[in-house]
PDB file of N, CA and C in Angstrom:
ATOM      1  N   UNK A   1      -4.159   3.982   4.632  1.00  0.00           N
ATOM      2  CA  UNK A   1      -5.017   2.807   4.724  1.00  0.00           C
ATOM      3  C   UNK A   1      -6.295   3.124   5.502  1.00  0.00           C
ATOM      4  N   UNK A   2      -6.417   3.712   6.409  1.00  0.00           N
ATOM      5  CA  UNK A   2      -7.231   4.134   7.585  1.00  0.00           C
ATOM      6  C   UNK A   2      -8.456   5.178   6.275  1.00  0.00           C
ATOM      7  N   UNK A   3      -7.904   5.869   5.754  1.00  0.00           N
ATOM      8  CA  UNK A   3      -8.996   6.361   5.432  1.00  0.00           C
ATOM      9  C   UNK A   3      -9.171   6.375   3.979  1.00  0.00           C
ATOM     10  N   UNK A   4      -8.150   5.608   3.153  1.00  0.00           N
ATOM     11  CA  UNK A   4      -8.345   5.360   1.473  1.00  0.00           C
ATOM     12  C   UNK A   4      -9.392   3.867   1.921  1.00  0.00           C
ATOM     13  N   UNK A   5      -9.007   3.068   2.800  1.00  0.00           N
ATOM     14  CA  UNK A   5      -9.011   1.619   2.659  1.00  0.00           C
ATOM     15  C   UNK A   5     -10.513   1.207   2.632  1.00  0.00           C
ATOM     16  N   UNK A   6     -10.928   0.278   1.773  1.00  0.00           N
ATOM     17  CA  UNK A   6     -12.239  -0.545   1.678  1.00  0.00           C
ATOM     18  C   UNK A   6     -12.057  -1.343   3.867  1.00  0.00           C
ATOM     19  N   UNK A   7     -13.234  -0.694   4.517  1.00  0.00           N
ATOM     20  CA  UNK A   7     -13.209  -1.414   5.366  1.00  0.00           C
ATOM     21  C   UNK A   7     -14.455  -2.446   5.861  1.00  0.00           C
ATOM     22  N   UNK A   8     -13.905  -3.194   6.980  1.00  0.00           N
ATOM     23  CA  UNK A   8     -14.796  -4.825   7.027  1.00  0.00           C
ATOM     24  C   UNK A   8     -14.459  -5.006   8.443  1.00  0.00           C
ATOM     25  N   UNK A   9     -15.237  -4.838   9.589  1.00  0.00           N
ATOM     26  CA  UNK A   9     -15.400  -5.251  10.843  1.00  0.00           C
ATOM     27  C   UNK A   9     -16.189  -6.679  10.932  1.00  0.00           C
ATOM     28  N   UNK A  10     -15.602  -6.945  12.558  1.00  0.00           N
ATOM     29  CA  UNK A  10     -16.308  -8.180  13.186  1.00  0.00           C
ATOM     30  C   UNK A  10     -15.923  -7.881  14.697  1.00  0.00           C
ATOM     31  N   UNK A  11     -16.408  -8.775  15.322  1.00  0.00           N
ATOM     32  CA  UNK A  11     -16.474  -8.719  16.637  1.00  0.00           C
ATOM     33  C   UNK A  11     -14.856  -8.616  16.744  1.00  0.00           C
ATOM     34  N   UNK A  12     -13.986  -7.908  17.491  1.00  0.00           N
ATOM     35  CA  UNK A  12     -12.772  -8.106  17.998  1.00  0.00           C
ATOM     36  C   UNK A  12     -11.698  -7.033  17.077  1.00  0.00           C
ATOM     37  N   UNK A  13     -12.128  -6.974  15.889  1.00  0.00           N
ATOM     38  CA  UNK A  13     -11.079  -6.890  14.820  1.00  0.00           C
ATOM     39  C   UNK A  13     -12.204  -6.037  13.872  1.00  0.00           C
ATOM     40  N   UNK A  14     -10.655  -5.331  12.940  1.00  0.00           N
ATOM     41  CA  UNK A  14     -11.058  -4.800  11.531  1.00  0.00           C
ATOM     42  C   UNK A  14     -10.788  -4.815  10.703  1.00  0.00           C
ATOM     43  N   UNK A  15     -10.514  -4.970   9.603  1.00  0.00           N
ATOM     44  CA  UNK A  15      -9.959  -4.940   8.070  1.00  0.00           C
ATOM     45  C   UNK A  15     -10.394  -4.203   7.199  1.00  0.00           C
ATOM     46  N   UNK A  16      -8.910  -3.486   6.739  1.00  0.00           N
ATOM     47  CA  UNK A  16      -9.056  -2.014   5.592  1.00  0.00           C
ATOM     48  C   UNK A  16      -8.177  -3.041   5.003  1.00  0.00           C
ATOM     49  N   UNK A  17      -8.392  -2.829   3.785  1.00  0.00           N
ATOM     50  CA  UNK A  17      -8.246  -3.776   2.003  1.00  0.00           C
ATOM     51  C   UNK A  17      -7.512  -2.361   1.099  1.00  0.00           C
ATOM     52  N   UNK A  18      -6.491  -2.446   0.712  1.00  0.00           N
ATOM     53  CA  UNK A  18      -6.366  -1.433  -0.807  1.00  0.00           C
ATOM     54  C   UNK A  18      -5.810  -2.568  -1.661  1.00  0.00           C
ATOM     55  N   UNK A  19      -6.215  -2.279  -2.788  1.00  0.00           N
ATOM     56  CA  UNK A  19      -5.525  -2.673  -4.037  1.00  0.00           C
ATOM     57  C   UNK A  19      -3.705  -2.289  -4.131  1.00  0.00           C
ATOM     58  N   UNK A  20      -2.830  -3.322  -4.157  1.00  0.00           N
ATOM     59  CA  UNK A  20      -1.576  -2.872  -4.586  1.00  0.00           C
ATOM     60  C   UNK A  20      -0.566  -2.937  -5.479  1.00  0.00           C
ATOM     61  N   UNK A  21      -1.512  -3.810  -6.859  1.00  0.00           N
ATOM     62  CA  UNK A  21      -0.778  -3.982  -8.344  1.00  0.00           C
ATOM     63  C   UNK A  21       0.411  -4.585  -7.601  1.00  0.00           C
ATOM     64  N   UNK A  22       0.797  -5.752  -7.021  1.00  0.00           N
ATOM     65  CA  UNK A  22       1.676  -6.578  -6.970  1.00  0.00           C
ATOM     66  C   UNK A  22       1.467  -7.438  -6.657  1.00  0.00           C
ATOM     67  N   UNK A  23       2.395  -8.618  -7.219  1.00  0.00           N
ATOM     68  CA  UNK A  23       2.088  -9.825  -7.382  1.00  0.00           C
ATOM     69  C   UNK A  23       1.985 -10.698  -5.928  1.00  0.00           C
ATOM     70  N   UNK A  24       1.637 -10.513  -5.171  1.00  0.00           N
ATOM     71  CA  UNK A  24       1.333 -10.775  -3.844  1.00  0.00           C
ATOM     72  C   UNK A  24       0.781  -9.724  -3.020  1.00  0.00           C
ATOM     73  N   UNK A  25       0.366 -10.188  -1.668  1.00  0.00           N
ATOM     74  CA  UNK A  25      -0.240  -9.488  -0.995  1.00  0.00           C
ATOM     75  C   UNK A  25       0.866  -9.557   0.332  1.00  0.00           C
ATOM     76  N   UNK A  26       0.397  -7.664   0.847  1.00  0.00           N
ATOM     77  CA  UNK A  26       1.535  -7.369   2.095  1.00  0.00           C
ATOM     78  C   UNK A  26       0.444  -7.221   3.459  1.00  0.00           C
ATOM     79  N   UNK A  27       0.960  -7.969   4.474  1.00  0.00           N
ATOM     80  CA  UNK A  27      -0.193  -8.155   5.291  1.00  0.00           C
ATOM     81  C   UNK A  27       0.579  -7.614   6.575  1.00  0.00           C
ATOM     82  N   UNK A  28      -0.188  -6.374   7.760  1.00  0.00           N
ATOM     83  CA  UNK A  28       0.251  -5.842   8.834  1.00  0.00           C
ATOM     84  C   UNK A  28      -0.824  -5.631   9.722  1.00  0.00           C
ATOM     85  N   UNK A  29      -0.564  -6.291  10.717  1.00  0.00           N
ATOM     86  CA  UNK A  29      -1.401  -6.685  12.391  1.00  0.00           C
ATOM     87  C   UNK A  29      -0.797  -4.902  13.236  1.00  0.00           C
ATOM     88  N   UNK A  30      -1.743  -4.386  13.399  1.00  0.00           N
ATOM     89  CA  UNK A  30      -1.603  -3.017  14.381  1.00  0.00           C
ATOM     90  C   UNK A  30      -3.032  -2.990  15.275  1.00  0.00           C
ATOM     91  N   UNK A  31      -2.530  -2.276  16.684  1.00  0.00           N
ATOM     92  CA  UNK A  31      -3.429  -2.721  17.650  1.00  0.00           C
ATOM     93  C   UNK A  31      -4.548  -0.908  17.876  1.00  0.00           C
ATOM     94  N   UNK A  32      -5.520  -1.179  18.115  1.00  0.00           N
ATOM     95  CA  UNK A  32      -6.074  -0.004  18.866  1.00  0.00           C
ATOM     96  C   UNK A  32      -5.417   0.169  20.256  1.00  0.00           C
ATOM     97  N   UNK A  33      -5.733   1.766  20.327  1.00  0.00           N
ATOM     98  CA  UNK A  33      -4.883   2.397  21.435  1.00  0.00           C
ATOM     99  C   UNK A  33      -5.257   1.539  23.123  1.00  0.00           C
ATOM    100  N   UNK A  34      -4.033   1.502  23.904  1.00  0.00           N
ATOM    101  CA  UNK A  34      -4.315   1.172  25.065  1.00  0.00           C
ATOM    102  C   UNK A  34      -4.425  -0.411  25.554  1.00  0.00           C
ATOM    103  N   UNK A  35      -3.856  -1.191  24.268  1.00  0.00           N
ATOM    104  CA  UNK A  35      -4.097  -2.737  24.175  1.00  0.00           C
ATOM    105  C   UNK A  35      -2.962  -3.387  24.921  1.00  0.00           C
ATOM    106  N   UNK A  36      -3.344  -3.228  26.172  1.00  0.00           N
ATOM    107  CA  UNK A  36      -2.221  -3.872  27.313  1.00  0.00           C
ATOM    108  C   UNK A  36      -0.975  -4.258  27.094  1.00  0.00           C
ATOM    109  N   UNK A  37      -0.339  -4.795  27.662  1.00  0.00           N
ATOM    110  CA  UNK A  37       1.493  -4.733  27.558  1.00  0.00           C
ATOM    111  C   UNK A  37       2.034  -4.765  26.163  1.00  0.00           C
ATOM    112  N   UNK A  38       3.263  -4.626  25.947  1.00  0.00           N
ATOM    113  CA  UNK A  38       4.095  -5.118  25.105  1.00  0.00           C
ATOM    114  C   UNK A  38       4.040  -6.588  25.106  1.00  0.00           C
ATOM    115  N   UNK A  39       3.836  -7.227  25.968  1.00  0.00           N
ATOM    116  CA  UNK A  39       4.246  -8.917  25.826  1.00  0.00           C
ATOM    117  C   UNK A  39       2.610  -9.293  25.308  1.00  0.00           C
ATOM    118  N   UNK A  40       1.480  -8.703  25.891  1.00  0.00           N
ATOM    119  CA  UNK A  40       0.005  -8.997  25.061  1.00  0.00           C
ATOM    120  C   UNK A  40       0.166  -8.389  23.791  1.00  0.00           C
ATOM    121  N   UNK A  41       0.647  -7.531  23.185  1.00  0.00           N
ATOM    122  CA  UNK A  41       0.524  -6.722  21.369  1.00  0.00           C
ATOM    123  C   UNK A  41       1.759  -7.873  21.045  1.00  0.00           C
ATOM    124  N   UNK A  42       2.644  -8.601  21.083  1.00  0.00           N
ATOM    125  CA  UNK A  42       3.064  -9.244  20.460  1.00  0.00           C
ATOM    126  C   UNK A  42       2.705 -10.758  20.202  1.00  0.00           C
ATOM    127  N   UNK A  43       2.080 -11.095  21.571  1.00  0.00           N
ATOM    128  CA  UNK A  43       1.375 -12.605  21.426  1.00  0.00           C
ATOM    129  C   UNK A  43      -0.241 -12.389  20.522  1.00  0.00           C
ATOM    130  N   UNK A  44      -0.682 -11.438  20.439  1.00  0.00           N
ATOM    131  CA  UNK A  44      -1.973 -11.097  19.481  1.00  0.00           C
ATOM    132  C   UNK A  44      -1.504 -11.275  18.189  1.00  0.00           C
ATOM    133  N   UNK A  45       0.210  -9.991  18.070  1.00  0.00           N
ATOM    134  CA  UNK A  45       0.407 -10.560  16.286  1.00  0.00           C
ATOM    135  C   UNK A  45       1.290 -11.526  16.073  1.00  0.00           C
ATOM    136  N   UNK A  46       1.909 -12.653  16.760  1.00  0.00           N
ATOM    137  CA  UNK A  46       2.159 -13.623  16.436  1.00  0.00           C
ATOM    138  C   UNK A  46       1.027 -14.656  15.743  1.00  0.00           C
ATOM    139  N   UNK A  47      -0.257 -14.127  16.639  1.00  0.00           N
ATOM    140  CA  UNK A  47      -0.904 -15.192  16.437  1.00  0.00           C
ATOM    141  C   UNK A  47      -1.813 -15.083  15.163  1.00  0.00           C
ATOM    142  N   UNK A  48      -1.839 -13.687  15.285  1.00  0.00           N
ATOM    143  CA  UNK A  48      -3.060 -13.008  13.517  1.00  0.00           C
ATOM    144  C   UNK A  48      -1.613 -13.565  12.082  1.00  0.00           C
ATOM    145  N   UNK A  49      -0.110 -13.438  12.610  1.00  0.00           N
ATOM    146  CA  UNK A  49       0.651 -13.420  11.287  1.00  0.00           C
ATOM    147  C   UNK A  49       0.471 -14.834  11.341  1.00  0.00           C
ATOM    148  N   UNK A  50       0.363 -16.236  12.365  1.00  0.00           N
ATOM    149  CA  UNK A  50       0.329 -16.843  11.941  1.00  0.00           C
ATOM    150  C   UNK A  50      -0.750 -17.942  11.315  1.00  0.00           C
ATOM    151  N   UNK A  51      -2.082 -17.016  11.812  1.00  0.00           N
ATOM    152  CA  UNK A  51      -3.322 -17.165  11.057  1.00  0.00           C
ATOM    153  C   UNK A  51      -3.471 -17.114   9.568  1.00  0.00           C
ATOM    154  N   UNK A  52      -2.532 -15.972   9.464  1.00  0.00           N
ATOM    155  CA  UNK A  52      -2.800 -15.286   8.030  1.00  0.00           C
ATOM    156  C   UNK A  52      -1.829 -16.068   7.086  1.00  0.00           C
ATOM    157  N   UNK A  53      -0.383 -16.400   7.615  1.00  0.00           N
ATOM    158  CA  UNK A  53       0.187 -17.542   6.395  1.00  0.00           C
ATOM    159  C   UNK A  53      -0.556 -18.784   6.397  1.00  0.00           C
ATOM    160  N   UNK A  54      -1.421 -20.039   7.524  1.00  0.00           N
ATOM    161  CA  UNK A  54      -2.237 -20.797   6.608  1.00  0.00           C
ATOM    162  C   UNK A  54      -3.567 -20.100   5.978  1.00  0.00           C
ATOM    163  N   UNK A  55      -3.976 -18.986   6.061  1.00  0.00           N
ATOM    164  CA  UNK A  55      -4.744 -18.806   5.081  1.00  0.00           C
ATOM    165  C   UNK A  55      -4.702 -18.104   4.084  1.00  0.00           C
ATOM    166  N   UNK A  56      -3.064 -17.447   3.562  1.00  0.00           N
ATOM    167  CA  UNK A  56      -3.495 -16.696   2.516  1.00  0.00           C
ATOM    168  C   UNK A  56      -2.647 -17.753   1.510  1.00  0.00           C
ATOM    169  N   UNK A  57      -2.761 -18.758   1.117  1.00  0.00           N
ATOM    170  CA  UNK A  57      -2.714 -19.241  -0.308  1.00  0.00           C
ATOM    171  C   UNK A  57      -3.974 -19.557  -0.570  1.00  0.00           C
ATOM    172  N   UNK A  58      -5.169 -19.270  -0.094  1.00  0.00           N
ATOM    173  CA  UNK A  58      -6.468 -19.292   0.016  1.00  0.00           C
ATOM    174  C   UNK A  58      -6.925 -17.534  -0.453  1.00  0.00           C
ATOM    175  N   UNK A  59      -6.211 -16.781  -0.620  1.00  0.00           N
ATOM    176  CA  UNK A  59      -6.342 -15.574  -0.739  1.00  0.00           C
ATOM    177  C   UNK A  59      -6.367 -15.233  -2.229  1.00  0.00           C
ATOM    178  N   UNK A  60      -7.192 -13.836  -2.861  1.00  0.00           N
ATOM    179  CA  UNK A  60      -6.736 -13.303  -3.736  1.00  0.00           C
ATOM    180  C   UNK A  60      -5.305 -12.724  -3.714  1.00  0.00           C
ATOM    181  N   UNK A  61      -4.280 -12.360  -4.383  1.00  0.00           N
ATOM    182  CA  UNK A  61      -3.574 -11.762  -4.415  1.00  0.00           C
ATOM    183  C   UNK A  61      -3.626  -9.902  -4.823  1.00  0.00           C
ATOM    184  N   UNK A  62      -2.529  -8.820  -4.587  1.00  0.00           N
ATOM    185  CA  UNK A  62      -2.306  -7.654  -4.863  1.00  0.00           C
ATOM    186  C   UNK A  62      -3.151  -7.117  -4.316  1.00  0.00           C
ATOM    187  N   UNK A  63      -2.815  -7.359  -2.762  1.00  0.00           N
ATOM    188  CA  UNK A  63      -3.296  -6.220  -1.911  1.00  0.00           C
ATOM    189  C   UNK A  63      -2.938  -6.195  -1.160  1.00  0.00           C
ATOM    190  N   UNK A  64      -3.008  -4.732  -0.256  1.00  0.00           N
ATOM    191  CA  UNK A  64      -2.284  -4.643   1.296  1.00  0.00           C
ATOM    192  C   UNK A  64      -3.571  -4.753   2.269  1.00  0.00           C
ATOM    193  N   UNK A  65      -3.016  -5.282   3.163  1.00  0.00           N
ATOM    194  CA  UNK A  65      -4.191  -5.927   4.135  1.00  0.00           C
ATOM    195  C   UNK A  65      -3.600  -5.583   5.723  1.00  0.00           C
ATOM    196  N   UNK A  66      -4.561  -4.368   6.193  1.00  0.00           N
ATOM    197  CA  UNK A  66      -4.137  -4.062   7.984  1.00  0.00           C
ATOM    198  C   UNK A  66      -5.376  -4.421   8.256  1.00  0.00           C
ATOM    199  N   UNK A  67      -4.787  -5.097   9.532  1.00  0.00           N
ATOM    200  CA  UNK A  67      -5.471  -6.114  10.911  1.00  0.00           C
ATOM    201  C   UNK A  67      -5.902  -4.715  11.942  1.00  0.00           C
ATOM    202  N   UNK A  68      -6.875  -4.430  12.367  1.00  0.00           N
ATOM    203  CA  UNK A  68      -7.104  -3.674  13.621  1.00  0.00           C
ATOM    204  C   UNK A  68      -7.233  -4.161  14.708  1.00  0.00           C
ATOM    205  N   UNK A  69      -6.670  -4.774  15.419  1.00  0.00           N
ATOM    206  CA  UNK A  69      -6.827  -5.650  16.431  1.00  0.00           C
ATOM    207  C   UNK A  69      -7.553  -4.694  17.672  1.00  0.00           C
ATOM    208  N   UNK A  70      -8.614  -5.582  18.600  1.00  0.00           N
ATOM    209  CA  UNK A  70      -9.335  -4.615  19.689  1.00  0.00           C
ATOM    210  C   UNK A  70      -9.102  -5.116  21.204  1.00  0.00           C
ATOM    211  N   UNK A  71      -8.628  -4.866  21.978  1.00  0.00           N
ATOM    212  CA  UNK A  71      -8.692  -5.783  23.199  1.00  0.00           C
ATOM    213  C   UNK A  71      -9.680  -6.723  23.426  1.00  0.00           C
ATOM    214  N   UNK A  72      -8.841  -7.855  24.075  1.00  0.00           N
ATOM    215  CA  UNK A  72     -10.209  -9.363  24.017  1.00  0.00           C
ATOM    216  C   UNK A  72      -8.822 -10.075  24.229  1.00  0.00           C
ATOM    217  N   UNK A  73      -9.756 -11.177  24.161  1.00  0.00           N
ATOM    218  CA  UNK A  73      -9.372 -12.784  24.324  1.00  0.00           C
ATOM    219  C   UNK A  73      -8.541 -13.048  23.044  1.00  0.00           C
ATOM    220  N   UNK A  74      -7.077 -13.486  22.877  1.00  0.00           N
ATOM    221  CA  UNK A  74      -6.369 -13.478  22.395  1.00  0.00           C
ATOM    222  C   UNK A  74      -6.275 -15.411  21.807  1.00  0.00           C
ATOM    223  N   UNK A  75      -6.799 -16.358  21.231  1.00  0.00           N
ATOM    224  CA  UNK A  75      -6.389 -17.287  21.522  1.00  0.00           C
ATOM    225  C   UNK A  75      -6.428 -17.491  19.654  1.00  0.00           C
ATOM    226  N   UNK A  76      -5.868 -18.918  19.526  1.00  0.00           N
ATOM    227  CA  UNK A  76      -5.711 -19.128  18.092  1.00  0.00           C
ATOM    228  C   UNK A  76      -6.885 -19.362  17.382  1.00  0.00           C
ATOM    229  N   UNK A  77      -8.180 -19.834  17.657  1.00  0.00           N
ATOM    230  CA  UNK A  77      -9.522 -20.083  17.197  1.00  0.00           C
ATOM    231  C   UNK A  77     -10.243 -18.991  16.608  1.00  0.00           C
ATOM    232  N   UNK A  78     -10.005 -18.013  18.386  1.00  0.00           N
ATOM    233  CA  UNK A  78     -10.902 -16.964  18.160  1.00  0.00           C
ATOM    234  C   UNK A  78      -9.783 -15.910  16.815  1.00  0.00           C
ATOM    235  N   UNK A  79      -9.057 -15.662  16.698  1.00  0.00           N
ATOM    236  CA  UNK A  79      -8.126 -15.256  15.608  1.00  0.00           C
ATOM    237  C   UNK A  79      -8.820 -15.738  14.582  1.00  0.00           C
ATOM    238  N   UNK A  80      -8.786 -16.973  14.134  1.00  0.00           N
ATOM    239  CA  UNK A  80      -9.249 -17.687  12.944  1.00  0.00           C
ATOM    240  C   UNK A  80     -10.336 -17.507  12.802  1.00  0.00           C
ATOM    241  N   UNK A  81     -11.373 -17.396  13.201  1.00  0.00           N
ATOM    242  CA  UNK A  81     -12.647 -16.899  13.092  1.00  0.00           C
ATOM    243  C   UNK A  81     -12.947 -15.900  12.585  1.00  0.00           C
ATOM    244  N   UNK A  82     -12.446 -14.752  13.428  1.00  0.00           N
ATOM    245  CA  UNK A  82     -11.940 -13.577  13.668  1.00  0.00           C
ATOM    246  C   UNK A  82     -11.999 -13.488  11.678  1.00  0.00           C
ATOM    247  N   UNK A  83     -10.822 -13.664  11.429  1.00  0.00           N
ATOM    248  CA  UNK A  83     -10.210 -13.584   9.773  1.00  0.00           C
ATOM    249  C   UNK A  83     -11.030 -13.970   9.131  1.00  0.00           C
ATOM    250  N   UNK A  84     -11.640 -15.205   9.189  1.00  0.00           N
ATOM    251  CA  UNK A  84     -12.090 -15.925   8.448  1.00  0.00           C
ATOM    252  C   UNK A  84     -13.179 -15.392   7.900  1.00  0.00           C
ATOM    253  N   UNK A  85     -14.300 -14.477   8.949  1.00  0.00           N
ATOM    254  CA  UNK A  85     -15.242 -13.601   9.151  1.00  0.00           C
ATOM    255  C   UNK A  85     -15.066 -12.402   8.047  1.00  0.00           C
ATOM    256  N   UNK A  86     -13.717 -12.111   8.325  1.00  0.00           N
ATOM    257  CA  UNK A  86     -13.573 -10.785   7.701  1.00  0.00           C
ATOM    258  C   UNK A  86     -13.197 -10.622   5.932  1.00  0.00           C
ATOM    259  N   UNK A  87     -11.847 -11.980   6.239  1.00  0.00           N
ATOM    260  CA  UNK A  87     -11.808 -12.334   4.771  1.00  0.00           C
ATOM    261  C   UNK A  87     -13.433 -12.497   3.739  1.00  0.00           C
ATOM    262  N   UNK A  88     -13.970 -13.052   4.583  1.00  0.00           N
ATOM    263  CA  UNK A  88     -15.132 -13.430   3.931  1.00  0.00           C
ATOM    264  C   UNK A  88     -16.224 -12.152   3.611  1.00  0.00           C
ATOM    265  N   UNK A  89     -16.333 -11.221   3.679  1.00  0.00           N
ATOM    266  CA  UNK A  89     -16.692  -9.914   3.990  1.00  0.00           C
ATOM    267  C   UNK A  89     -16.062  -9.390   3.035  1.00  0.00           C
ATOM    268  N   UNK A  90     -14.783  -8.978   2.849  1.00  0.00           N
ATOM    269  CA  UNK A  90     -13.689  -8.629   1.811  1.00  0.00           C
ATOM    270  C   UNK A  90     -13.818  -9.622   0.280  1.00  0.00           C
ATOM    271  N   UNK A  91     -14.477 -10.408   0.408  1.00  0.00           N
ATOM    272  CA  UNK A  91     -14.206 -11.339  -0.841  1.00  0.00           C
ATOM    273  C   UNK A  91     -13.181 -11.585  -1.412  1.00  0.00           C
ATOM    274  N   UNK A  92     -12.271 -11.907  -0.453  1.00  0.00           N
ATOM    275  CA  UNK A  92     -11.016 -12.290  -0.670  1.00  0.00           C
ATOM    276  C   UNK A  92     -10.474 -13.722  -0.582  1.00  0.00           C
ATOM    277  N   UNK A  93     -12.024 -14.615  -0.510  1.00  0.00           N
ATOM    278  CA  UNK A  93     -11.161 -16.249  -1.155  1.00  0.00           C
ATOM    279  C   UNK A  93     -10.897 -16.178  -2.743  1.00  0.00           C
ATOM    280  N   UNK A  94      -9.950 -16.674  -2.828  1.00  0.00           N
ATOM    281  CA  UNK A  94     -10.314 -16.968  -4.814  1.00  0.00           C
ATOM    282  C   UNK A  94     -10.885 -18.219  -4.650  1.00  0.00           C
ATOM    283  N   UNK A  95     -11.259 -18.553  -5.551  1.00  0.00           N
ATOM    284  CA  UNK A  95     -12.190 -19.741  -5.820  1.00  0.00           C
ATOM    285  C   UNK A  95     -11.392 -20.720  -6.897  1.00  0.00           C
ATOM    286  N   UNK A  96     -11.147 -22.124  -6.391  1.00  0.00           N
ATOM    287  CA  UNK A  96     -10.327 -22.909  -7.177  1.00  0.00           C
ATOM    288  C   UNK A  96     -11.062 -24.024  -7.430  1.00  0.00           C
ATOM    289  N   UNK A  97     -11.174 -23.992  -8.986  1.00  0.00           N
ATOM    290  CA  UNK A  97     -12.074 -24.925  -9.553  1.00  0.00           C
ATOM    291  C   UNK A  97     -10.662 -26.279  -9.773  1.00  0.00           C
ATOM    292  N   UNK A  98     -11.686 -27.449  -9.709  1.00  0.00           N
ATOM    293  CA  UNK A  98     -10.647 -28.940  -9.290  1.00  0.00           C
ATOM    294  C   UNK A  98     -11.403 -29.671 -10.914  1.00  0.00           C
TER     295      UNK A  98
END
């Protein structure tokens, strides 16, 4: 992923994109080196996995999607932003005509 992957930064965070010919998308939060305790790397990906289930039925599907998480301010907003930023970068809303 690190070095096949289409990548997409923002302040805090990164996103590498591959294509994965399946009918959904597989999504994994991993931290850069040195990102304080065990109890901070798990409250960061609680909070990116649970960013990422309300927004990926908003998502294209068939792709694998890693989170680079960077030390910072950990809160649920800045997360959402965070994604929202990046998704958007990736062109990864689909677009649903009503």
């Amino acid at each position: 992923m690190f070095k096949i992957g289409h990548r997409y930064s923002c302040d805090g965070a990164k996103l590498f994109v591959l294509p994965n010919k399946l009918p959904y998308n597989r999504f994994v939060c991993t931290f850069k080196r040195h990102y304080g305790s065990a109890v901070q790397r798990n409250k960061a990906r609680r909070l990116s996995k649970e960013v990422y289930r309300q927004m990926k039925s908003q998502l294209v599907i068939g792709k694998d999607i890693l989170l680079l998480i960077f030390p910072g301010h950990d809160t649920f907003s800045l997360r959402m932003a965070q994604l929202d930023c990046l998704f958007k970068k990736a062109d990864m809303f689909s677009i649903r005509s009503q």
